[in-house]
PDB file of N, CA and C in Angstrom:
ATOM      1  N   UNK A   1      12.297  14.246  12.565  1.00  0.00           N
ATOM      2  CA  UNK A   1      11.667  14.272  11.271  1.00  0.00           C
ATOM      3  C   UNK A   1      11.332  12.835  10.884  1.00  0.00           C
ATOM      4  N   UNK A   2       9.968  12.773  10.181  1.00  0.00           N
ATOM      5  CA  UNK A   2       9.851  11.249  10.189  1.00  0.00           C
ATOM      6  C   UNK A   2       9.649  11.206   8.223  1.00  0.00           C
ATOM      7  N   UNK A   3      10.255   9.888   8.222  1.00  0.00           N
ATOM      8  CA  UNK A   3       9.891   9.603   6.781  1.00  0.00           C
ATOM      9  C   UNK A   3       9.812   7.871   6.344  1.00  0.00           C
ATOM     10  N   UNK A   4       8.813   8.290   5.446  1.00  0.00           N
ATOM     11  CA  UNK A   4       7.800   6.449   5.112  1.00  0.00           C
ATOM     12  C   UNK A   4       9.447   5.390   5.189  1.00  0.00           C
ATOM     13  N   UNK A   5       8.692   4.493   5.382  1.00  0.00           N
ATOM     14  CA  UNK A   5       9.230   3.202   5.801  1.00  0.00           C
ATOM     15  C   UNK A   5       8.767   2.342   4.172  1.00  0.00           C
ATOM     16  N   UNK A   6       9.762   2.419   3.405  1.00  0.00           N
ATOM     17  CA  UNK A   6       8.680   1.406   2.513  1.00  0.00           C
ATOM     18  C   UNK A   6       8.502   0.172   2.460  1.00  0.00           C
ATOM     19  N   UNK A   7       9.372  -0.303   3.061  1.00  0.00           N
ATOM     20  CA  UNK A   7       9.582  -2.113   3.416  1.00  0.00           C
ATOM     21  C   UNK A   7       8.572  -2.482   4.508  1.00  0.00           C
ATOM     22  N   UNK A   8       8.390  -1.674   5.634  1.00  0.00           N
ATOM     23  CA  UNK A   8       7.275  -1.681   6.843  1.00  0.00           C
ATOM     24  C   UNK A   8       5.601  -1.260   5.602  1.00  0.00           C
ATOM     25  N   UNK A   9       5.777  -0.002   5.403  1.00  0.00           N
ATOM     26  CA  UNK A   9       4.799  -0.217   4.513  1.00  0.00           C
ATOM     27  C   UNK A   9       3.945  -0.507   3.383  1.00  0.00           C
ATOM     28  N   UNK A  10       5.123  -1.503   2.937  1.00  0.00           N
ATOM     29  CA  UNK A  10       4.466  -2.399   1.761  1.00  0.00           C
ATOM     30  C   UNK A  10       4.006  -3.607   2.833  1.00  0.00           C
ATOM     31  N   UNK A  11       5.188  -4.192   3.608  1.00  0.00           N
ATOM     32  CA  UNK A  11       4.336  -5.689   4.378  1.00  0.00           C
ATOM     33  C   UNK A  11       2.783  -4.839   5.131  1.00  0.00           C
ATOM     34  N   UNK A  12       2.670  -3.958   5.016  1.00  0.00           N
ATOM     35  CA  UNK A  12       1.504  -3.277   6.010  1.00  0.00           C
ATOM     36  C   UNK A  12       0.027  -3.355   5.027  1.00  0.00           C
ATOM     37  N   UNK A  13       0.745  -2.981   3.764  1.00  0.00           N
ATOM     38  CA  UNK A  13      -0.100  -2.934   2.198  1.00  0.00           C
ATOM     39  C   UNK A  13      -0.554  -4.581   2.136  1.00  0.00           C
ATOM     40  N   UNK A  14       0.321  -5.419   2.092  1.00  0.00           N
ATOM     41  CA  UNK A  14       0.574  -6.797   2.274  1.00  0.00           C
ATOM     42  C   UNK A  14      -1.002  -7.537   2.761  1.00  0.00           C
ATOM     43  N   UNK A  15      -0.914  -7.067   4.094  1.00  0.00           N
ATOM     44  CA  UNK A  15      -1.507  -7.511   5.225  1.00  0.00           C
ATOM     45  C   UNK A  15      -2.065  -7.018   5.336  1.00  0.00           C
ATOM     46  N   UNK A  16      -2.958  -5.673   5.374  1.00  0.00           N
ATOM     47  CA  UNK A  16      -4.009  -5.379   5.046  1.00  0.00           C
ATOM     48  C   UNK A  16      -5.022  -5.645   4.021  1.00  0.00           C
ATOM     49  N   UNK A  17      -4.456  -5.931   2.770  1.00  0.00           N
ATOM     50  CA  UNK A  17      -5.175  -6.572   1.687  1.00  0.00           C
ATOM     51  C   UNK A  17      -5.678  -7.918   2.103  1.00  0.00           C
ATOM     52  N   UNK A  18      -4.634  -8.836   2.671  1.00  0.00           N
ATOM     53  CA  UNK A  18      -5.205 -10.045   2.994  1.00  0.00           C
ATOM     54  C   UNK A  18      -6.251 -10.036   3.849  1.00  0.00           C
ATOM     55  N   UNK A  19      -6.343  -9.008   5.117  1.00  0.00           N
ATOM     56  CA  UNK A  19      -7.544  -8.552   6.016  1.00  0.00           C
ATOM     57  C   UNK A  19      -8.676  -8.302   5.320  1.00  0.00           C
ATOM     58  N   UNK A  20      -8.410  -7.810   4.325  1.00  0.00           N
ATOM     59  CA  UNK A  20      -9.688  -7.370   3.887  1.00  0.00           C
ATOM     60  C   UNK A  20     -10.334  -7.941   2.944  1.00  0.00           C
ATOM     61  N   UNK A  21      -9.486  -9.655   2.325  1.00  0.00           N
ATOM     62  CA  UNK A  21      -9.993 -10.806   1.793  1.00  0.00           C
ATOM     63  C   UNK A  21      -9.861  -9.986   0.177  1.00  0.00           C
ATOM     64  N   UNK A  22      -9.090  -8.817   0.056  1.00  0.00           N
ATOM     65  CA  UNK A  22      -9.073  -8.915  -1.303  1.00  0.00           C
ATOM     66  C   UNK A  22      -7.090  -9.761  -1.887  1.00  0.00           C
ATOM     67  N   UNK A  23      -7.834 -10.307  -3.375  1.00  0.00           N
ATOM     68  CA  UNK A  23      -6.233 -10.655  -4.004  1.00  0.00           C
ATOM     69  C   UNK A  23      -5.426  -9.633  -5.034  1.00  0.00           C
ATOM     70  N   UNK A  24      -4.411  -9.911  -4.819  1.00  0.00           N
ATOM     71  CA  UNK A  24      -3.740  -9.223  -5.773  1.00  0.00           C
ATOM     72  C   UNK A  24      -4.458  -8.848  -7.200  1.00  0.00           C
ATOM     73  N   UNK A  25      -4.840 -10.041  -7.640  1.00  0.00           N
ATOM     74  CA  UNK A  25      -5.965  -9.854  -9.252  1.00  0.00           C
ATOM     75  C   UNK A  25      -7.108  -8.853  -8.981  1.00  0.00           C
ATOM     76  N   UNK A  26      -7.389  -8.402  -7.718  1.00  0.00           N
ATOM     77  CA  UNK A  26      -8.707  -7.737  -7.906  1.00  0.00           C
ATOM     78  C   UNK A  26      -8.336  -6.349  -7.569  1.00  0.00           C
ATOM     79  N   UNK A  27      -7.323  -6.232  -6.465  1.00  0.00           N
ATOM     80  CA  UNK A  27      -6.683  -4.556  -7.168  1.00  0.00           C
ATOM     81  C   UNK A  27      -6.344  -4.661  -8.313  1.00  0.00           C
ATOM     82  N   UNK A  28      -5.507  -5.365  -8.881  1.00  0.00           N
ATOM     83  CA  UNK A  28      -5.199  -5.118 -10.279  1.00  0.00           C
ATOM     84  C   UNK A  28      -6.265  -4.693 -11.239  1.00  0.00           C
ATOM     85  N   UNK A  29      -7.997  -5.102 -10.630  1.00  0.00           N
ATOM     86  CA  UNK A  29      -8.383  -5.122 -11.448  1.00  0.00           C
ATOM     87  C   UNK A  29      -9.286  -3.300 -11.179  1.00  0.00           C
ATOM     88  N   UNK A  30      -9.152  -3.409  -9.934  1.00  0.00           N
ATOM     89  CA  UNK A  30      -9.645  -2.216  -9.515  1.00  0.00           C
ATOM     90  C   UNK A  30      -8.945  -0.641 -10.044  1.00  0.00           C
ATOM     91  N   UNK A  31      -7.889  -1.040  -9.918  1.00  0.00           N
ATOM     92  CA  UNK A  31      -7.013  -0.061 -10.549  1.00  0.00           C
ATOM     93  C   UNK A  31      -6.436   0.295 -12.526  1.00  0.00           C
ATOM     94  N   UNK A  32      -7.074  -1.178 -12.344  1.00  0.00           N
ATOM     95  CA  UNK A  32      -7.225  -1.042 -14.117  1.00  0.00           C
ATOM     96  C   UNK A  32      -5.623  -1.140 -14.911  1.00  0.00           C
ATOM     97  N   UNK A  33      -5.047  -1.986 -14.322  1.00  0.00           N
ATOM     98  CA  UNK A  33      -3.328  -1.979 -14.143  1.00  0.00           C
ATOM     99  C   UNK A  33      -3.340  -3.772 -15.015  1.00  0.00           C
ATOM    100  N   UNK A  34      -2.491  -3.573 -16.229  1.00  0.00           N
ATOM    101  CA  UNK A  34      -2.815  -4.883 -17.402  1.00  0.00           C
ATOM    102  C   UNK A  34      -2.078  -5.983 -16.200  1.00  0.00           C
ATOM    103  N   UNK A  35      -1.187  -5.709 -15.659  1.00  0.00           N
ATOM    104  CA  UNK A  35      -0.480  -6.625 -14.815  1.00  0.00           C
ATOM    105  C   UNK A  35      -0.258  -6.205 -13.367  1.00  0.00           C
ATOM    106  N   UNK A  36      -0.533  -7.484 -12.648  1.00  0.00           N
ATOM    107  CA  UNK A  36      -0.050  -7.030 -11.132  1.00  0.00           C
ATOM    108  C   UNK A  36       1.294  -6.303 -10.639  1.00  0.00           C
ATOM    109  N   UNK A  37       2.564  -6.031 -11.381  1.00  0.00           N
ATOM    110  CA  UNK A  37       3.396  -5.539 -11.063  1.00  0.00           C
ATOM    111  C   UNK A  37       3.314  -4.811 -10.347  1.00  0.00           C
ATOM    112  N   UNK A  38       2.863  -3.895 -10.482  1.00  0.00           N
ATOM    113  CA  UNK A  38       2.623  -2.531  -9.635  1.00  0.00           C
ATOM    114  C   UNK A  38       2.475  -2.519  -8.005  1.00  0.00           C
ATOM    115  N   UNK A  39       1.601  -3.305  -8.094  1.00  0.00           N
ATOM    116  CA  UNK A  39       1.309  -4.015  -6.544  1.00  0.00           C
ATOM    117  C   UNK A  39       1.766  -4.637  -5.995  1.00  0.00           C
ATOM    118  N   UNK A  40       2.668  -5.791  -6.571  1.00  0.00           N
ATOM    119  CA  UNK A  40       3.860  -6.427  -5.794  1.00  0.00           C
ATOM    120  C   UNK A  40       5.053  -5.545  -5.752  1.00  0.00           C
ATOM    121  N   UNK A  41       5.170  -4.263  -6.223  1.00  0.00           N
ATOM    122  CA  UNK A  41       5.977  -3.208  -6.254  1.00  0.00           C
ATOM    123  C   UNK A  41       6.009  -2.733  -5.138  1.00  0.00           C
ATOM    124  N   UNK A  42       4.632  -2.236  -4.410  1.00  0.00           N
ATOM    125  CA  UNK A  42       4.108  -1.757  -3.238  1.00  0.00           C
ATOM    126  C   UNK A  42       4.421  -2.685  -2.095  1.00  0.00           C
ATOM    127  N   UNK A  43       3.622  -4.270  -2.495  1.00  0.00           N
ATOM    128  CA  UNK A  43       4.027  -5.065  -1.403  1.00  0.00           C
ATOM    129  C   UNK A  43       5.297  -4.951  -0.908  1.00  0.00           C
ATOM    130  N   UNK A  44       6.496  -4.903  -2.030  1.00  0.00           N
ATOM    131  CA  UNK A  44       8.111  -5.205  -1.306  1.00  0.00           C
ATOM    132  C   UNK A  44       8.330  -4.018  -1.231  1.00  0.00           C
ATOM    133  N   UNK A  45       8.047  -2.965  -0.924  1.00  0.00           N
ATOM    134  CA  UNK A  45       8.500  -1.323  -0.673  1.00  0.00           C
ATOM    135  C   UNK A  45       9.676  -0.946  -1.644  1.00  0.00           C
ATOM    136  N   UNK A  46       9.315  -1.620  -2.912  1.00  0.00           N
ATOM    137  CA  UNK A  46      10.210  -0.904  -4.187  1.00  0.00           C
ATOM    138  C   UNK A  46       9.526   0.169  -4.387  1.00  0.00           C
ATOM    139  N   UNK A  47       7.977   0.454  -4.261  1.00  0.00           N
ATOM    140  CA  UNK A  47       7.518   1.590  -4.615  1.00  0.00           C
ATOM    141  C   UNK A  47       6.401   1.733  -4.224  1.00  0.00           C
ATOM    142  N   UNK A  48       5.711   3.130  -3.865  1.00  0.00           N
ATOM    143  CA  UNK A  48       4.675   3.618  -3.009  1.00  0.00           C
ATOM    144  C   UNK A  48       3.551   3.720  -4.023  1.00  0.00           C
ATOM    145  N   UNK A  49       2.553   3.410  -3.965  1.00  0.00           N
ATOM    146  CA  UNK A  49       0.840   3.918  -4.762  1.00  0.00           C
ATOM    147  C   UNK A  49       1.502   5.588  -4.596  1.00  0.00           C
ATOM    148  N   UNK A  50       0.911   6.047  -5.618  1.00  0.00           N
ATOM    149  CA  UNK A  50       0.501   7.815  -5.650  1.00  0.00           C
ATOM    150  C   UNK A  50      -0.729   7.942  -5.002  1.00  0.00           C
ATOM    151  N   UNK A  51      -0.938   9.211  -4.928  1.00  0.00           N
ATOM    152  CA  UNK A  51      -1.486   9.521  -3.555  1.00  0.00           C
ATOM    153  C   UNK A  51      -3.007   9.417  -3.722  1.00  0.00           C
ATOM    154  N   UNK A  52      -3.318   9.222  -5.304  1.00  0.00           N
ATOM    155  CA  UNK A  52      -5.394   8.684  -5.475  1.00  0.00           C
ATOM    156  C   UNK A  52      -4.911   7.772  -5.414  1.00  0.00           C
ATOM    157  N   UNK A  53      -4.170   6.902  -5.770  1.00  0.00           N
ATOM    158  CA  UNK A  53      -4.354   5.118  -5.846  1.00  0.00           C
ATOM    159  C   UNK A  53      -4.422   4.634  -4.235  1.00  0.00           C
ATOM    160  N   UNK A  54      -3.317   5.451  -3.321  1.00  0.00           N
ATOM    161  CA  UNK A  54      -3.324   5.446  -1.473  1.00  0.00           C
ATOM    162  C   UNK A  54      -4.877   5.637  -0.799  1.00  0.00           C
ATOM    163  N   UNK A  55      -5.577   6.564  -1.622  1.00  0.00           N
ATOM    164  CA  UNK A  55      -7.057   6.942  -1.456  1.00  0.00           C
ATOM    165  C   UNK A  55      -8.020   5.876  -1.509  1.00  0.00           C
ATOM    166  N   UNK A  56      -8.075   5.079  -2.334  1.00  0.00           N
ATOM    167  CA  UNK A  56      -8.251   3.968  -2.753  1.00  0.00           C
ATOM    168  C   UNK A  56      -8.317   2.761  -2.174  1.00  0.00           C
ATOM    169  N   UNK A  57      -7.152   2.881  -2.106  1.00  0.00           N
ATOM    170  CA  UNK A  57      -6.522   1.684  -1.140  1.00  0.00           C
ATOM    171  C   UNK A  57      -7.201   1.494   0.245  1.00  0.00           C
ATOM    172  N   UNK A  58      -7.287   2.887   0.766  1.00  0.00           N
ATOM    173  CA  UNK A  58      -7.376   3.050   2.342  1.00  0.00           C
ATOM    174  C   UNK A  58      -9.019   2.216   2.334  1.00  0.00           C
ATOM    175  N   UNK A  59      -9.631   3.244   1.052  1.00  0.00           N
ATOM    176  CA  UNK A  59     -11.320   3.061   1.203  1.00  0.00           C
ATOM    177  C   UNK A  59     -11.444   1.384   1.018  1.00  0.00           C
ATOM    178  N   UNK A  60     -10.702   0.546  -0.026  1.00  0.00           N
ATOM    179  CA  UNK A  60     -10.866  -0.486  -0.298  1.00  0.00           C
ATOM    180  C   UNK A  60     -11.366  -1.661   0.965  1.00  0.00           C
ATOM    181  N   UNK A  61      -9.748  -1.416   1.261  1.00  0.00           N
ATOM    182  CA  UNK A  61      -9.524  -1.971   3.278  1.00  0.00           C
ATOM    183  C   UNK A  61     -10.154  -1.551   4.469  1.00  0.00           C
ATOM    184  N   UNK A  62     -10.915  -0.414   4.291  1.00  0.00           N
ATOM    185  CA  UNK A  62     -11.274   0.298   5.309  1.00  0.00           C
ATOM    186  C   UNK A  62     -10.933   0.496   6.226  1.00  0.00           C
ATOM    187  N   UNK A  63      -9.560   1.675   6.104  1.00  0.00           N
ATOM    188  CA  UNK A  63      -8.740   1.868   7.083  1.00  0.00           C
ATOM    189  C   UNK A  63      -8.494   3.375   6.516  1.00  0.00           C
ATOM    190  N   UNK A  64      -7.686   4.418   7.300  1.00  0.00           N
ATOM    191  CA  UNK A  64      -6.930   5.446   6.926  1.00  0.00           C
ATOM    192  C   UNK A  64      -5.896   5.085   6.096  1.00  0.00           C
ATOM    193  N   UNK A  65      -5.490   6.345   5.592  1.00  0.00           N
ATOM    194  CA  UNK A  65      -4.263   6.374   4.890  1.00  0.00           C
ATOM    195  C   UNK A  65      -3.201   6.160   6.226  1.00  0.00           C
ATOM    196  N   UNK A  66      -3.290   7.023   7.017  1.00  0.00           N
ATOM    197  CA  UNK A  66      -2.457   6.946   8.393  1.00  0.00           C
ATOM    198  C   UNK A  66      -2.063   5.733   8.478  1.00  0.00           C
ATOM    199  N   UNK A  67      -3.029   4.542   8.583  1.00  0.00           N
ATOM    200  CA  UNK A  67      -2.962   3.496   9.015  1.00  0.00           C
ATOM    201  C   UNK A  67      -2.231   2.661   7.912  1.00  0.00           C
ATOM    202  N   UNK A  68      -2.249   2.832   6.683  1.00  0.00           N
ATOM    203  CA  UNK A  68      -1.268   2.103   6.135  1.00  0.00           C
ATOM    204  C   UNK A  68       0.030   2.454   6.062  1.00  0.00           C
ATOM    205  N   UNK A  69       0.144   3.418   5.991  1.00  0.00           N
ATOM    206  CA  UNK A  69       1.768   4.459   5.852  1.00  0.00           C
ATOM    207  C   UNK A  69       2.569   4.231   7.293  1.00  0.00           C
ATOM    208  N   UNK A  70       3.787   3.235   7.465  1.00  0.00           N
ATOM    209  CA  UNK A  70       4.602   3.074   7.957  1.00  0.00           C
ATOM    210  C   UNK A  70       5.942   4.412   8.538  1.00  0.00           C
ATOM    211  N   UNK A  71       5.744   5.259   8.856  1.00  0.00           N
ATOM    212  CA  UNK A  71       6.901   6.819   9.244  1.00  0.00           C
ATOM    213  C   UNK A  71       6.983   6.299  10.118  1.00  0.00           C
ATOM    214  N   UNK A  72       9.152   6.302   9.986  1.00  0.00           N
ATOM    215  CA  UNK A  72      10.406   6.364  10.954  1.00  0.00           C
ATOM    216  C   UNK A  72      10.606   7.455  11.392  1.00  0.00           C
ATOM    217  N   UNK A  73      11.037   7.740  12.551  1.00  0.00           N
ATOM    218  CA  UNK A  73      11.881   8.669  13.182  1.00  0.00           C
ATOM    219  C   UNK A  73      13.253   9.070  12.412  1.00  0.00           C
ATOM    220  N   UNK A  74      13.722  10.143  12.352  1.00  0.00           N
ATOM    221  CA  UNK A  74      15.128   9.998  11.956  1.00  0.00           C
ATOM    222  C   UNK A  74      15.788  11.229  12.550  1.00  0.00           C
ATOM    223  N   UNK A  75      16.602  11.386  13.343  1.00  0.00           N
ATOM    224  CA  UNK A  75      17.013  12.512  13.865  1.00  0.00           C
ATOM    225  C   UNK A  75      17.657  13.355  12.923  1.00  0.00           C
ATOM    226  N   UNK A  76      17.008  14.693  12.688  1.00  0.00           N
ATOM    227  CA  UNK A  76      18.121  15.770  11.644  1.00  0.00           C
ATOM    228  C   UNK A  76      19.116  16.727  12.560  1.00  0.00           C
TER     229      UNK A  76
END
């Protein structure tokens, strides 16, 4: 059974943003969010985008959702 990695996929959030030459201020601004918190939330895998803001994201970077979302293995 696999489940998100949020520390793998915030540095993934991280580093993809920088790929794609956007800054923190311009999601912020994209998302309409008064302060960047949110996004350095994501960066350190304290917390995941919901699943339109992930939509978003993917289209922003131009990548899949797949491709940002970090899933571990975990044996049940």
């Amino acid at each position: 059974m696999g489940v998100i990695d949020m520390v793998a996929t915030g540095r993934n959030i991280e580093k993809l943003r920088e790929a794609a030459g956007l800054s923190v201020r311009e999601l912020q601004d994209v998302f309409g969010f008064s302060t960047p918190q949110a996004i350095y939330k994501w960066q350190k895998g304290i917390s995941m985008p919901k699943i339109d803001n992930m939509i978003v994201l993917a289209e922003l970077m131009g990548v899949t959702m797949d491709e940002i979302i970090v899933v571990k293995r975990q044996d049940v």
